[in-house]
PDB file of N, CA and C in Angstrom:
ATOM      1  N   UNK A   1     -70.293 -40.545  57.232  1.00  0.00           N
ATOM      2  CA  UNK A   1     -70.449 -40.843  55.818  1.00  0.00           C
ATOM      3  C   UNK A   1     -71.668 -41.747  55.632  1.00  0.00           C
ATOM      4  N   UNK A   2     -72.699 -41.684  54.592  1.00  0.00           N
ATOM      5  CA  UNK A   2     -73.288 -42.451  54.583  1.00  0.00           C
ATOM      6  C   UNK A   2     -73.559 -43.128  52.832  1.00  0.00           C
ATOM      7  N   UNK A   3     -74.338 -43.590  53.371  1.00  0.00           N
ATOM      8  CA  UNK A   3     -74.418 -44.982  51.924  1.00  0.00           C
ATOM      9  C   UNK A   3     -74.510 -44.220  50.669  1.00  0.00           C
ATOM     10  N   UNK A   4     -75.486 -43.222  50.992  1.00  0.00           N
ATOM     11  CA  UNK A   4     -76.023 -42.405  49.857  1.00  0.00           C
ATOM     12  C   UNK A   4     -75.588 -41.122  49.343  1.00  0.00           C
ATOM     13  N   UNK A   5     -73.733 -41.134  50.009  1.00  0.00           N
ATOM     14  CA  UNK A   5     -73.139 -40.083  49.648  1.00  0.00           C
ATOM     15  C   UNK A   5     -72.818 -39.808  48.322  1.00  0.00           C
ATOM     16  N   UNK A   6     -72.794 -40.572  47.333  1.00  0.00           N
ATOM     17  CA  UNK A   6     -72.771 -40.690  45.779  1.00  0.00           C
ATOM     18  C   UNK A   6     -73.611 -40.011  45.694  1.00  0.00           C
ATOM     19  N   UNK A   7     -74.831 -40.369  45.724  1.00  0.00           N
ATOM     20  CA  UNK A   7     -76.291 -40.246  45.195  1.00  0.00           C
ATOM     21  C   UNK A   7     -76.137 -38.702  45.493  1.00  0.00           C
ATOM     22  N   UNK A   8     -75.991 -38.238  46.337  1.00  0.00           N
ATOM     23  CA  UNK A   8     -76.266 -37.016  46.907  1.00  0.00           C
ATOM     24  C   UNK A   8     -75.613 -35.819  46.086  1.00  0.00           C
ATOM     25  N   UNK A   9     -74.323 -36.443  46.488  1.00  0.00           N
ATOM     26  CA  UNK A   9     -73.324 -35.527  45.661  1.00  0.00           C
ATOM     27  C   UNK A   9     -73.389 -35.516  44.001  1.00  0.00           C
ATOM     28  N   UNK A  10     -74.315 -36.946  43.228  1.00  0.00           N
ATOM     29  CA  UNK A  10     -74.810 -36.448  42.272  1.00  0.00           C
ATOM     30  C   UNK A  10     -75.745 -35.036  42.021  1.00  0.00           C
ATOM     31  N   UNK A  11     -76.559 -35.822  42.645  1.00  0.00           N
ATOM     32  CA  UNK A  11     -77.761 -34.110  42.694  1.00  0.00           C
ATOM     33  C   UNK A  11     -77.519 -33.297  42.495  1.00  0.00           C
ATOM     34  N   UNK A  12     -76.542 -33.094  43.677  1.00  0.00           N
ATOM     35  CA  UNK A  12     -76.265 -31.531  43.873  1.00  0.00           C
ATOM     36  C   UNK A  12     -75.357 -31.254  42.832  1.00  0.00           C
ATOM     37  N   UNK A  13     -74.313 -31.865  42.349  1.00  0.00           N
ATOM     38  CA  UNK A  13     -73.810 -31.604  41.095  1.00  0.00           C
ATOM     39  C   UNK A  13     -74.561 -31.351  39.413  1.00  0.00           C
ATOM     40  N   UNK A  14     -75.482 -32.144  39.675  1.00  0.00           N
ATOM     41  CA  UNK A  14     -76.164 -32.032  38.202  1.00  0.00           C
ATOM     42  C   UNK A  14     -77.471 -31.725  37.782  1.00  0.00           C
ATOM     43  N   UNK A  15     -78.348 -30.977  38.935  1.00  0.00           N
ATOM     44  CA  UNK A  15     -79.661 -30.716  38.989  1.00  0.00           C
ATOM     45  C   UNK A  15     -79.504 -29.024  39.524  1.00  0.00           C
ATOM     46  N   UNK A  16     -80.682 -28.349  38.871  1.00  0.00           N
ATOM     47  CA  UNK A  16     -80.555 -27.043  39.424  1.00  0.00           C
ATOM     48  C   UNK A  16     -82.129 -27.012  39.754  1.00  0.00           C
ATOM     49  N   UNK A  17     -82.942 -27.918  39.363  1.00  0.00           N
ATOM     50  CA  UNK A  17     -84.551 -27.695  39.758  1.00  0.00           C
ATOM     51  C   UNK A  17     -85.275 -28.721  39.968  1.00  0.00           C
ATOM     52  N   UNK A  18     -86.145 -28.843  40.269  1.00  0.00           N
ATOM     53  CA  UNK A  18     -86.867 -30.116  40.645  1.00  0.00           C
ATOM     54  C   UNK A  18     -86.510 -30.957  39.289  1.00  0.00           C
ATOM     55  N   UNK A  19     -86.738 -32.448  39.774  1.00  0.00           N
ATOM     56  CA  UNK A  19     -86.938 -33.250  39.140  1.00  0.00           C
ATOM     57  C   UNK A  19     -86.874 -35.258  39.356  1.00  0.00           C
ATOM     58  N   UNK A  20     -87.500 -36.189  38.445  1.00  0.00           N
ATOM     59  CA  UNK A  20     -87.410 -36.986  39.260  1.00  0.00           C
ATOM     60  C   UNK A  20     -86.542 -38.121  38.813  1.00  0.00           C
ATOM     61  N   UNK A  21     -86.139 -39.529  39.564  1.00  0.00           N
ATOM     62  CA  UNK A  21     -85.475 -40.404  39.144  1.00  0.00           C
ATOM     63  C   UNK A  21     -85.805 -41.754  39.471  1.00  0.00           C
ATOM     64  N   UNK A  22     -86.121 -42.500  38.860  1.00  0.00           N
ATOM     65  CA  UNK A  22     -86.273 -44.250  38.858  1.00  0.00           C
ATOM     66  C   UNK A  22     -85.540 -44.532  39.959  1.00  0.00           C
ATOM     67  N   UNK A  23     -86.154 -45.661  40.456  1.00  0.00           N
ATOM     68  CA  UNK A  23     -84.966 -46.328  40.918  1.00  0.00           C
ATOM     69  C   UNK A  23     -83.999 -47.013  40.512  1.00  0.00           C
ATOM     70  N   UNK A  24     -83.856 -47.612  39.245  1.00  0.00           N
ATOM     71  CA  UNK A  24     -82.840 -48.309  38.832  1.00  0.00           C
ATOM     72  C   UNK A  24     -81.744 -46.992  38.316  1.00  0.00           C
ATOM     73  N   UNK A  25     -82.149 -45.739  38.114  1.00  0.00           N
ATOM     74  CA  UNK A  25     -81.318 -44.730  37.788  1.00  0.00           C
ATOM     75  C   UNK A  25     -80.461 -44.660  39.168  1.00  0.00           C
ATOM     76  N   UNK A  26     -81.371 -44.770  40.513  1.00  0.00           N
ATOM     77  CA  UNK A  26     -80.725 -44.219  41.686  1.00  0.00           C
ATOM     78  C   UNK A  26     -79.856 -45.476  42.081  1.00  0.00           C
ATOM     79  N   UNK A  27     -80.158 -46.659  41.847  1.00  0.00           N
ATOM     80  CA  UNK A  27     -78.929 -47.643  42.389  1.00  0.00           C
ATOM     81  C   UNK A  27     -78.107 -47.630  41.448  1.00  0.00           C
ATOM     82  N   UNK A  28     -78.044 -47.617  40.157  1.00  0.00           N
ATOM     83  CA  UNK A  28     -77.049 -47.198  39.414  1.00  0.00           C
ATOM     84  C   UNK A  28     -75.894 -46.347  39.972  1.00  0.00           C
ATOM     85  N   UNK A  29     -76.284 -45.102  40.179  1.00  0.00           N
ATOM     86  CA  UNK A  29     -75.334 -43.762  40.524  1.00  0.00           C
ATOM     87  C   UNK A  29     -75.252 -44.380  42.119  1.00  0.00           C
ATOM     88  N   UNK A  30     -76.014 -44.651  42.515  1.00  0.00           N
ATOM     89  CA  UNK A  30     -75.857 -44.705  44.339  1.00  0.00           C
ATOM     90  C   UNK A  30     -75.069 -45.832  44.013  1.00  0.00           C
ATOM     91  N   UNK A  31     -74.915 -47.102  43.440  1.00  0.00           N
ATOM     92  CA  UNK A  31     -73.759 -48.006  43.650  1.00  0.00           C
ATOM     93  C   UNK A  31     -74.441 -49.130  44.186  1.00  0.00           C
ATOM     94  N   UNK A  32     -75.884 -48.964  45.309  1.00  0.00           N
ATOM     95  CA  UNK A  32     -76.007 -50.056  46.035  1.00  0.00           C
ATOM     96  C   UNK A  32     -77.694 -50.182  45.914  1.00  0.00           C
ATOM     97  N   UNK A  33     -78.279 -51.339  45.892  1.00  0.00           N
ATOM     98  CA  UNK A  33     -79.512 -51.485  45.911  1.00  0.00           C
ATOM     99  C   UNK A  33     -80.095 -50.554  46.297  1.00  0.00           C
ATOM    100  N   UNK A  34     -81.473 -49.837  46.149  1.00  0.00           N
ATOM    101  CA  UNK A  34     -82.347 -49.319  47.211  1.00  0.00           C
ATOM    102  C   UNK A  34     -83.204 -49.917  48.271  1.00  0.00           C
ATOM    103  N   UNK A  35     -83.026 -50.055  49.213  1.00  0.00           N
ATOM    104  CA  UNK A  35     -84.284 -50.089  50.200  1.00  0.00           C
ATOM    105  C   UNK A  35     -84.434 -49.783  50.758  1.00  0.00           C
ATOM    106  N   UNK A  36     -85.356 -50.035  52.100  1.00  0.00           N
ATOM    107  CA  UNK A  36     -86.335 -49.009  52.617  1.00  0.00           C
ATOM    108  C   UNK A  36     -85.504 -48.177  53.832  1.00  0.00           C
ATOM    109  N   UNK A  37     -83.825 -48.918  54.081  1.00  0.00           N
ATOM    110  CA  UNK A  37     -83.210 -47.603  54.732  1.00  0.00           C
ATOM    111  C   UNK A  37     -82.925 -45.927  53.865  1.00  0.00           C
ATOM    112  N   UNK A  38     -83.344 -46.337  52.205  1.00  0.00           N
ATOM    113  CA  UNK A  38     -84.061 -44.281  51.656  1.00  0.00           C
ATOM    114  C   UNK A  38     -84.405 -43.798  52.551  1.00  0.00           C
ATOM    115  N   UNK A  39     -85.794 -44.212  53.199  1.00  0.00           N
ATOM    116  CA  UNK A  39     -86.550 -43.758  53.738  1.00  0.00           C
ATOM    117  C   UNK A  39     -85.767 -42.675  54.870  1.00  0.00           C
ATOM    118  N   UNK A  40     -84.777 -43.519  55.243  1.00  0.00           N
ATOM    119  CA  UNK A  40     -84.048 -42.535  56.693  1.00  0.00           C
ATOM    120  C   UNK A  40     -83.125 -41.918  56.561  1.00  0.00           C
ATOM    121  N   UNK A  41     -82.394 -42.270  55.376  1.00  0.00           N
ATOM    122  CA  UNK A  41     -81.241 -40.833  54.837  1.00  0.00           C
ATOM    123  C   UNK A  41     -81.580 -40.230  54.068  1.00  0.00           C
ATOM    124  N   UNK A  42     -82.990 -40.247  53.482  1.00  0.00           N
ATOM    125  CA  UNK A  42     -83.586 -38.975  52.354  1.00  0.00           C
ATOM    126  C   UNK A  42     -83.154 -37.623  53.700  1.00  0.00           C
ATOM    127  N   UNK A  43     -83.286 -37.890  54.916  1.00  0.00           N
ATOM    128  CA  UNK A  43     -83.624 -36.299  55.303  1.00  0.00           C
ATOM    129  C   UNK A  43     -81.602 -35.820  55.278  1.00  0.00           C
ATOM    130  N   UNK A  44     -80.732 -36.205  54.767  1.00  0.00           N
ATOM    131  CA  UNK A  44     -79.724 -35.916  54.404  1.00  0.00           C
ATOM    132  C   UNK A  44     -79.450 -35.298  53.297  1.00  0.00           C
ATOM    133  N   UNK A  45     -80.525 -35.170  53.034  1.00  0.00           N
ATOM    134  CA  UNK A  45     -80.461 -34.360  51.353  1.00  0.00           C
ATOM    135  C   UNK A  45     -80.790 -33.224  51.430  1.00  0.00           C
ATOM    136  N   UNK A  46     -80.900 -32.348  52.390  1.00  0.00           N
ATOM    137  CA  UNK A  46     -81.178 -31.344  52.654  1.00  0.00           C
ATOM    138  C   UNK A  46     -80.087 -30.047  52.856  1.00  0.00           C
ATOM    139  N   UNK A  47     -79.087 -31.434  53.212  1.00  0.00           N
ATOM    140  CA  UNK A  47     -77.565 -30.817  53.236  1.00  0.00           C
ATOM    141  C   UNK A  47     -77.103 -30.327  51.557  1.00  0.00           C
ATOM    142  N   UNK A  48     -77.488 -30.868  50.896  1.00  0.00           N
ATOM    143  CA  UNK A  48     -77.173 -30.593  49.550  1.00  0.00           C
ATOM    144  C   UNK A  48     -78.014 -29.858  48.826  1.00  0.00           C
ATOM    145  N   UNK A  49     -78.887 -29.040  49.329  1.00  0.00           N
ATOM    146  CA  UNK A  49     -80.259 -28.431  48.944  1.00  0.00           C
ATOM    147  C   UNK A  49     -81.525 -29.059  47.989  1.00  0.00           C
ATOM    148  N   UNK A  50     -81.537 -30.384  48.502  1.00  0.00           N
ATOM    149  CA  UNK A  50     -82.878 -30.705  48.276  1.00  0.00           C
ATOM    150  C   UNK A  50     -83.693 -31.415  48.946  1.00  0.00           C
ATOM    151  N   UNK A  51     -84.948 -31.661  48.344  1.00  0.00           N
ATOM    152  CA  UNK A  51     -86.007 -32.604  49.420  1.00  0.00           C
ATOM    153  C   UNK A  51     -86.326 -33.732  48.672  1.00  0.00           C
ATOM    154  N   UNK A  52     -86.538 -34.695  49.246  1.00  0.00           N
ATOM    155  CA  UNK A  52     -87.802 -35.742  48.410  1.00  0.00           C
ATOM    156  C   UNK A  52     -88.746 -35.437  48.978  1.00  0.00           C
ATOM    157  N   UNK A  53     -89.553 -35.412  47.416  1.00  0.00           N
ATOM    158  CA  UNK A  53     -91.069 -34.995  47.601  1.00  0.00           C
ATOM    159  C   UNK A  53     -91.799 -35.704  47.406  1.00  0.00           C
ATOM    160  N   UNK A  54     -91.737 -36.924  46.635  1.00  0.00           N
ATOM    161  CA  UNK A  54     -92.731 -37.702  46.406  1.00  0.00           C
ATOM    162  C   UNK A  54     -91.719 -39.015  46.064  1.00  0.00           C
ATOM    163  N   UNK A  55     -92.033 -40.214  46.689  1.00  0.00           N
ATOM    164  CA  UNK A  55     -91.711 -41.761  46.125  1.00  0.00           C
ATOM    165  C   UNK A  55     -92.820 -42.825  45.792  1.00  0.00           C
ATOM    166  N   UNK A  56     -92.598 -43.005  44.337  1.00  0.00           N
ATOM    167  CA  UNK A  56     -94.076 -43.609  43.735  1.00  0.00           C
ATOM    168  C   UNK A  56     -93.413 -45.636  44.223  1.00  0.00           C
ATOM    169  N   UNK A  57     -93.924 -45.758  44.211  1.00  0.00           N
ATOM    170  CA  UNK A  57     -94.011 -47.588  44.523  1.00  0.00           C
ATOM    171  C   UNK A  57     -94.182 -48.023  43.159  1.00  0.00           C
ATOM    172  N   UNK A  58     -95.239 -47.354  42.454  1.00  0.00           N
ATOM    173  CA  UNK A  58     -95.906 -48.137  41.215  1.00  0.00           C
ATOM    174  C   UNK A  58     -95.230 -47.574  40.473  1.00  0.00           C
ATOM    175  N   UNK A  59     -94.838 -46.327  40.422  1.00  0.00           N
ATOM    176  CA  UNK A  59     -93.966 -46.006  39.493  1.00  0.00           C
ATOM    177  C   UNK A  59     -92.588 -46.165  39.278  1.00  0.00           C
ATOM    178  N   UNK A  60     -92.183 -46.653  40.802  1.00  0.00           N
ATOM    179  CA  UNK A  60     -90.747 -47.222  40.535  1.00  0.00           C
ATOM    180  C   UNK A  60     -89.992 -45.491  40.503  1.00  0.00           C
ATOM    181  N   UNK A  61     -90.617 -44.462  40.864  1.00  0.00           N
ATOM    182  CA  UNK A  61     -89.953 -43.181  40.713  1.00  0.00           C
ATOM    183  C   UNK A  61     -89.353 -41.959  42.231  1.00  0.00           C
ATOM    184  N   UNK A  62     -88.545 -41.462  42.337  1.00  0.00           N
ATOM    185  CA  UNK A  62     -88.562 -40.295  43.584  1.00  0.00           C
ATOM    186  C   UNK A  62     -88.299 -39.121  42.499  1.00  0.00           C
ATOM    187  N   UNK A  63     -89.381 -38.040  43.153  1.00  0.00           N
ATOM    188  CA  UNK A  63     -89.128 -36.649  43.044  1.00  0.00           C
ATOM    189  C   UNK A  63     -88.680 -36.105  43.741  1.00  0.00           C
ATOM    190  N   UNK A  64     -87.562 -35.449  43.820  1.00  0.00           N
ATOM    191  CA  UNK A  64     -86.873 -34.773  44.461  1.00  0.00           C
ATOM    192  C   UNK A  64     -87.198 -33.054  44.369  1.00  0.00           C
ATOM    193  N   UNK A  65     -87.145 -31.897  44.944  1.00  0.00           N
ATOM    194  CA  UNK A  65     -87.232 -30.798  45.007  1.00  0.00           C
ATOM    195  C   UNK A  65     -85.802 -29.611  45.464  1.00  0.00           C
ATOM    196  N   UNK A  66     -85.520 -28.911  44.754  1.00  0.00           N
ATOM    197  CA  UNK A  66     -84.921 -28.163  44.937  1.00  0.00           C
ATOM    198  C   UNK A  66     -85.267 -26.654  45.785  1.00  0.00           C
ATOM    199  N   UNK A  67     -84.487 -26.827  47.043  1.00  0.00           N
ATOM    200  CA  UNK A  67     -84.803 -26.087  48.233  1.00  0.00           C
ATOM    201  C   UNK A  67     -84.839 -24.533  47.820  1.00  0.00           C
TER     202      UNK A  67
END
């Protein structure tokens, strides 16, 4: 199980195509701060058919992609 099993199982529940999300959207739904352990369970999202494609710093944003 991991931290970002919320988060995940959002996605995949409520997205059918690309698109992107803040971070204060993603600790919201994820439950727990973000930091830079994203970086190592983004590739868990693949299980749910998607990718991160892009994480802006300045924008405070992740795009995610639908596989």
């Amino acid at each position: 199980m991991s931290k970002y099993d919320s988060l995940w199982q959002y996605i995949r529940q409520n997205y059918q195509q690309d698109f992107t999300l803040t971070f204060d959207e993603i600790e919201k739904i994820a439950g727990i701060p973000l930091d830079h352990s994203f970086l190592r369970f983004k590739k868990e999202l693949v299980n749910y058919g998607f990718t991160v494609e892009k994480i802006s710093l300045k924008k405070r944003t992740v795009k995610f992609n639908r596989l």
